[in-house]
N, C-alpha and C. Protein backbone atom coordinates (compact mmCIF):
# COMPACT_ATOMS: atom_id res chain seq x y z
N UNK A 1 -0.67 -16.34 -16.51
CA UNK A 1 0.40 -15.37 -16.41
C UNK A 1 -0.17 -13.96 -16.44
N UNK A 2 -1.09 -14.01 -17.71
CA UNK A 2 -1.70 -12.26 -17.15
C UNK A 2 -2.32 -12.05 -15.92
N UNK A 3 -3.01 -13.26 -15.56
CA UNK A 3 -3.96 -12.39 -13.91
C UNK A 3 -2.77 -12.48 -12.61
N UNK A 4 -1.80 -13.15 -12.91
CA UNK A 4 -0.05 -12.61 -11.97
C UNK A 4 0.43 -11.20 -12.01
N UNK A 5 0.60 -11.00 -13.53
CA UNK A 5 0.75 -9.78 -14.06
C UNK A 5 0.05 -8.33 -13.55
N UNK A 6 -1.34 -9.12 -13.82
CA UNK A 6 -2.32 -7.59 -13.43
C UNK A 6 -2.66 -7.77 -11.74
N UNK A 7 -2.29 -8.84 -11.00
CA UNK A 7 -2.41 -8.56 -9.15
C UNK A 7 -1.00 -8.09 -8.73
N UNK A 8 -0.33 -8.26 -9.54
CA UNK A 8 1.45 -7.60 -9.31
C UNK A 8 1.37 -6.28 -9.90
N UNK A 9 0.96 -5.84 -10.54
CA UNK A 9 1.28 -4.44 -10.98
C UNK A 9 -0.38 -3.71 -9.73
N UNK A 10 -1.13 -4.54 -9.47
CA UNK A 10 -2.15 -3.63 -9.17
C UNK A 10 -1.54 -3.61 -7.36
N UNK A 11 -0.60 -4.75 -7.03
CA UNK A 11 -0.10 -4.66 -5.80
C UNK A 11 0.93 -3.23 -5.75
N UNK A 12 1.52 -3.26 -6.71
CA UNK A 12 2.66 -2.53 -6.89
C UNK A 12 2.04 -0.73 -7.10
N UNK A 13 1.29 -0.74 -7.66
CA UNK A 13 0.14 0.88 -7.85
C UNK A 13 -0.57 0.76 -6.26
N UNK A 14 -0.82 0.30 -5.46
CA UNK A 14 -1.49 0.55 -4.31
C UNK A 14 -0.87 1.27 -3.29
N UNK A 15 0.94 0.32 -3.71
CA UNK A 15 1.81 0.38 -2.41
C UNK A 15 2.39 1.69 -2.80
N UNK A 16 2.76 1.80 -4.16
CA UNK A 16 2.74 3.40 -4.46
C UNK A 16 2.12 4.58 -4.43
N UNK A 17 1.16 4.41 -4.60
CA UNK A 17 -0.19 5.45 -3.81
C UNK A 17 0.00 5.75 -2.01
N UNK A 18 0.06 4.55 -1.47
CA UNK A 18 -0.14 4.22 0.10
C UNK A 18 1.10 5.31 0.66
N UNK A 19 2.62 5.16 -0.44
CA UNK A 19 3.39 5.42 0.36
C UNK A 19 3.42 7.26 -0.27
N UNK A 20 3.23 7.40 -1.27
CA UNK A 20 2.91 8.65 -1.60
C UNK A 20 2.07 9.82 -1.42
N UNK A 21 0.40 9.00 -1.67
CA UNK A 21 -0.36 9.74 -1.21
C UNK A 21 -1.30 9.70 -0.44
N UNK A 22 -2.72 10.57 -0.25
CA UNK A 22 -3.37 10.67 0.72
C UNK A 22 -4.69 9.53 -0.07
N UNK A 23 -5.64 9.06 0.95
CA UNK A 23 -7.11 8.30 0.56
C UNK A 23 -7.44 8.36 -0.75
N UNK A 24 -8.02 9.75 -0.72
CA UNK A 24 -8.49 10.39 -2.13
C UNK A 24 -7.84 10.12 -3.45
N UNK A 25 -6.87 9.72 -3.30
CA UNK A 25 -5.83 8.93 -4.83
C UNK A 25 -6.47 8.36 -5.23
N UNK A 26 -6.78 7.30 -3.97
CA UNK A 26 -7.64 5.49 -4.74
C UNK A 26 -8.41 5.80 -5.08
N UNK A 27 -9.58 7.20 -5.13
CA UNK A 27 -10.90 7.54 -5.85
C UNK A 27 -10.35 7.67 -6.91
N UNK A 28 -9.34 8.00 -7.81
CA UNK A 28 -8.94 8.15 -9.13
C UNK A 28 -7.86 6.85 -9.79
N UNK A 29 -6.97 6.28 -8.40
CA UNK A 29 -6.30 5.37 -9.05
C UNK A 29 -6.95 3.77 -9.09
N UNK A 30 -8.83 3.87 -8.27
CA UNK A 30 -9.23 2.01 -8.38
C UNK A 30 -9.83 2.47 -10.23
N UNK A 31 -10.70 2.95 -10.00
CA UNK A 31 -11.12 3.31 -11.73
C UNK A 31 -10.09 2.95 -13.00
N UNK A 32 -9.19 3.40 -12.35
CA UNK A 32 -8.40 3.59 -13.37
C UNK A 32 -7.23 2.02 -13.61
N UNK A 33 -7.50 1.35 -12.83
CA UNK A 33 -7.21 0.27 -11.88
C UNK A 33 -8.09 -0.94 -13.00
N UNK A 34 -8.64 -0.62 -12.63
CA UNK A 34 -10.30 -1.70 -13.52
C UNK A 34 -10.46 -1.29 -14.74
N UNK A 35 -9.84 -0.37 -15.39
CA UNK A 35 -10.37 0.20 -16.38
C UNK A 35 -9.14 -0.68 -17.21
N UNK A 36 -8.02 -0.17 -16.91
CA UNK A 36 -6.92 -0.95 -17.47
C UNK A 36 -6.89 -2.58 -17.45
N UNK A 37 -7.12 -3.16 -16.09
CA UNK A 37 -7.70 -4.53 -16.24
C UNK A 37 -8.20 -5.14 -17.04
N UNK A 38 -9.60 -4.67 -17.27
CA UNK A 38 -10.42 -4.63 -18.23
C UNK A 38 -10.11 -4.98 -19.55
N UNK A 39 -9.79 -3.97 -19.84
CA UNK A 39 -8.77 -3.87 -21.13
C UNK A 39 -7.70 -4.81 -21.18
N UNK A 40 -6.35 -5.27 -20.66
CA UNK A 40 -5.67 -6.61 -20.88
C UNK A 40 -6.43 -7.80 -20.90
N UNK A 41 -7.41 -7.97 -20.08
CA UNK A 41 -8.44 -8.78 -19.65
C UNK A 41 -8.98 -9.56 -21.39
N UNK A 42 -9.80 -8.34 -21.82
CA UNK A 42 -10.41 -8.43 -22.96
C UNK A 42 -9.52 -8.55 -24.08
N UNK A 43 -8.53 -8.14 -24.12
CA UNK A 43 -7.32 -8.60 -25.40
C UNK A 43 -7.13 -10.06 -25.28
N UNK A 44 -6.90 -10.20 -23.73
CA UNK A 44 -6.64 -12.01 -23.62
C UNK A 44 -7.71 -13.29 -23.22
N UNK A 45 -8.36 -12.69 -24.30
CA UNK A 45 -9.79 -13.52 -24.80
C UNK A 45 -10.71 -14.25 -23.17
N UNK A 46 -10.18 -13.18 -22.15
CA UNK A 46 -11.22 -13.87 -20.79
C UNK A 46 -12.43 -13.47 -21.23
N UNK A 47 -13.06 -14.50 -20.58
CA UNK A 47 -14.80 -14.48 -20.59
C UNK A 47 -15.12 -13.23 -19.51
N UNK A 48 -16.49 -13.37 -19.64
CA UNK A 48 -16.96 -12.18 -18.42
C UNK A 48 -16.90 -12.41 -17.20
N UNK A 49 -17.55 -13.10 -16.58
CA UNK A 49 -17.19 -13.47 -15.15
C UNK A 49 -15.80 -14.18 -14.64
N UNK A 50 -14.95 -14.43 -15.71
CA UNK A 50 -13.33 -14.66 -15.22
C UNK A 50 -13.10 -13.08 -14.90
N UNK A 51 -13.25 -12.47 -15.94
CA UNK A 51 -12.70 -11.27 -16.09
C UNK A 51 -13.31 -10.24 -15.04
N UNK A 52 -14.56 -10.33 -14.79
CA UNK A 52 -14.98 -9.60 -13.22
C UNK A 52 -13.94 -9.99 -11.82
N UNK A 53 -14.12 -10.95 -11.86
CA UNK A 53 -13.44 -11.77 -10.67
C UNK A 53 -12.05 -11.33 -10.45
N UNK A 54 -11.43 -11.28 -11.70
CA UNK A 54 -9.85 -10.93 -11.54
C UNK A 54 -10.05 -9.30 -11.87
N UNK A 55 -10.82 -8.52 -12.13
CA UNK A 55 -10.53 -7.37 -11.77
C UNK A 55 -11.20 -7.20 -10.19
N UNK A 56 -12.25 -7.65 -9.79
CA UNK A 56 -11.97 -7.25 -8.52
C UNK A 56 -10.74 -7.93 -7.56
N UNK A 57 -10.41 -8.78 -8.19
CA UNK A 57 -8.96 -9.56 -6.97
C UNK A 57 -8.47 -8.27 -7.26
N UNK A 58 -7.95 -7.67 -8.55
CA UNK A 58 -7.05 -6.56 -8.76
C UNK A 58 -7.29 -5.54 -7.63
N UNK A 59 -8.83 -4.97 -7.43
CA UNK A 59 -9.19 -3.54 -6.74
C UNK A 59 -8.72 -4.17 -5.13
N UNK A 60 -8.68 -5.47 -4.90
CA UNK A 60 -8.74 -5.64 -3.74
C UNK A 60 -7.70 -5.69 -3.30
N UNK A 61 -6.37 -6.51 -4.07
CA UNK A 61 -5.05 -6.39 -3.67
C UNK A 61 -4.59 -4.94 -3.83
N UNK A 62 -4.66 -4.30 -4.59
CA UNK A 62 -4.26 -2.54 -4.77
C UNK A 62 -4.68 -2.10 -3.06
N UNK A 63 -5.92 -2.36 -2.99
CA UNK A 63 -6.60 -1.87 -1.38
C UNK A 63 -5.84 -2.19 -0.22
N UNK A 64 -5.30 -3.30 -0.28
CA UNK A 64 -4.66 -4.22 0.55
C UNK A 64 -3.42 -3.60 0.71
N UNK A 65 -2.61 -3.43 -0.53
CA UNK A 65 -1.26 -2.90 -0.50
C UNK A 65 -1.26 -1.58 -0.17
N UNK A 66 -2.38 -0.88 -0.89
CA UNK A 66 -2.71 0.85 -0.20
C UNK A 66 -2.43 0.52 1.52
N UNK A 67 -3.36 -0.10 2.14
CA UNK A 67 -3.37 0.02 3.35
C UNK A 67 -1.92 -0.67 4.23
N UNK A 68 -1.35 -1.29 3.51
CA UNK A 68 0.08 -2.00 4.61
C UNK A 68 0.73 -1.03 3.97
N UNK A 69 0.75 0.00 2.66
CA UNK A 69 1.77 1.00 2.52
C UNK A 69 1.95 2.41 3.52
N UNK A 70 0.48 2.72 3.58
CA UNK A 70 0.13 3.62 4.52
C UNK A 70 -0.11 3.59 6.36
N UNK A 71 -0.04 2.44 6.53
CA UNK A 71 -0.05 1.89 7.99
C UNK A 71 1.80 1.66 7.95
N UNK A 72 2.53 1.45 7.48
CA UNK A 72 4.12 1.49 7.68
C UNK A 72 4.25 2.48 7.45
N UNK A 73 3.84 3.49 6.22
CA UNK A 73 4.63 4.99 6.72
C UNK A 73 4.14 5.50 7.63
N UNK A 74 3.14 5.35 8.05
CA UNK A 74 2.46 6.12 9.07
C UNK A 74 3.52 5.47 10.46
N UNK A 75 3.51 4.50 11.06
CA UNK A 75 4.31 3.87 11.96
C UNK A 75 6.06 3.67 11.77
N UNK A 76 6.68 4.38 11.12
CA UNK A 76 7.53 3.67 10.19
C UNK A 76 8.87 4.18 11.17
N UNK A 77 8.61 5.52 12.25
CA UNK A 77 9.48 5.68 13.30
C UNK A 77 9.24 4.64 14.26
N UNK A 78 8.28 3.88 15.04
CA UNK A 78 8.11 2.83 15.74
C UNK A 78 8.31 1.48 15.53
N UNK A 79 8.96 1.06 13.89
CA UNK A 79 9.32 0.11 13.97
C UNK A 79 10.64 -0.55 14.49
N UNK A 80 11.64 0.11 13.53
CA UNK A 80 13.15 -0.03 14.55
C UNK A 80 12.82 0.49 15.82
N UNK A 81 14.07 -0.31 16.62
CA UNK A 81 14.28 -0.53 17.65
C UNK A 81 15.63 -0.52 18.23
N UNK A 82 16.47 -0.62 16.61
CA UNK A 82 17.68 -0.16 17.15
C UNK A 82 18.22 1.27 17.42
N UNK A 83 17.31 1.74 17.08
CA UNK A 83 18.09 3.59 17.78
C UNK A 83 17.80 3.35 18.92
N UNK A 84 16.50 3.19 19.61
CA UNK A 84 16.70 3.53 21.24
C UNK A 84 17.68 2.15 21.76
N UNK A 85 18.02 1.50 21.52
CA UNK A 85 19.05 0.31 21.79
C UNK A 85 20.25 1.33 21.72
N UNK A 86 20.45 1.63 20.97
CA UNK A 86 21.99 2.14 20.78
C UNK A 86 22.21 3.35 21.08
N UNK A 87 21.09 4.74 21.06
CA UNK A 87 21.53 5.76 21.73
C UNK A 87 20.66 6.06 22.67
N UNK A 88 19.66 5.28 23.79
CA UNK A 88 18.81 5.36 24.74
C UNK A 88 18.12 6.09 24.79
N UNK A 89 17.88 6.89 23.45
CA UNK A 89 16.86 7.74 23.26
C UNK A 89 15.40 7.29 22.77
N UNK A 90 14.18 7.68 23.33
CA UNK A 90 13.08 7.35 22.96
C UNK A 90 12.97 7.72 21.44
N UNK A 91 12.15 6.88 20.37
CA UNK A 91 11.73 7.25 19.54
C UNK A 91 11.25 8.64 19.04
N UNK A 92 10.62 8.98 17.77
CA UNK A 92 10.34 9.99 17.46
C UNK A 92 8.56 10.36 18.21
N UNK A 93 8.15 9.50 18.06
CA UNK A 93 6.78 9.08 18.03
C UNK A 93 6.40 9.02 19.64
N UNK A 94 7.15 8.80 20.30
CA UNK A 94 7.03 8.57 21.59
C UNK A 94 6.57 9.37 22.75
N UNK A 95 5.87 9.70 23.61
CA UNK A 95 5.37 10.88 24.00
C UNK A 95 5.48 10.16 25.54
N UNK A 96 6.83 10.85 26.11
CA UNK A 96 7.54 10.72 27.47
C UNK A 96 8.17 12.40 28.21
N UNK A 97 7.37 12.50 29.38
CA UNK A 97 8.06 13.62 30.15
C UNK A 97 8.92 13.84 30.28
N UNK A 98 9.82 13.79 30.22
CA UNK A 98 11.55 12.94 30.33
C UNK A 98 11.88 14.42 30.46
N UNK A 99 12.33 15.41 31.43
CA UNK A 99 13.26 16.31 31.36
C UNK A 99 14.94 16.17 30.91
N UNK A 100 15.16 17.33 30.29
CA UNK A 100 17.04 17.03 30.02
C UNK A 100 17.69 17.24 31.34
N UNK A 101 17.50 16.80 32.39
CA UNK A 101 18.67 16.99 33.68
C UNK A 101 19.91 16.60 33.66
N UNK A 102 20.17 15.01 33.41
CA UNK A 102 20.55 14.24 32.97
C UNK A 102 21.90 14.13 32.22
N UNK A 103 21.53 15.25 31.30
CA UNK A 103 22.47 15.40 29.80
C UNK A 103 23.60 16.09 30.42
């Protein structure tokens, strides 16, 4: 139950970083990431190499979730599909000559 605990909260700190901030976070939030690990880790009597192992699963799922948080906001006008369905307008993101004649 703790190494659920600590890949769910370290999923949950990645995707919050990803959607908040820039790269440079994870230089302050993996440390801090492992450091805390660590620490529940060692209260709940894991050995050493359990306890390596599940802090790096931790740095790696945080990484993981950083990157699908920041690859959806980054894309996050190109996913729907129902605006240009419903008002035939190209996306935000979209880069079309399209004069207003039309209108």
């Amino acid at each position: 139950m703790t190494i659920i605990l600590g890949l769910l909260g370290s999923a949950i700190i990645g995707l919050a970083t990803g959607l908040f901030f820039r790269v440079w976070a994870m230089v302050l939030v993996s440390p801090a990431i492992a450091i805390l690990a660590a620490i529940i880790l060692q209260a709940a009597d894991f050995g050493f190499f359990a306890g390596v192992s599940v802090v790096t699963g931790c740095l790696v799922v945080s990484q993981i979730a950083y990157l699908l948080a920041a690859a959806f906001h980054l894309h996050k006008g190109d996913i729907s599909v129902q605006d240009e369905a419903a008002y035939g307008d190209p996306g935000e993101h979209r880069h079309q000559d399209v004069s207003d004649k039309h209108q």
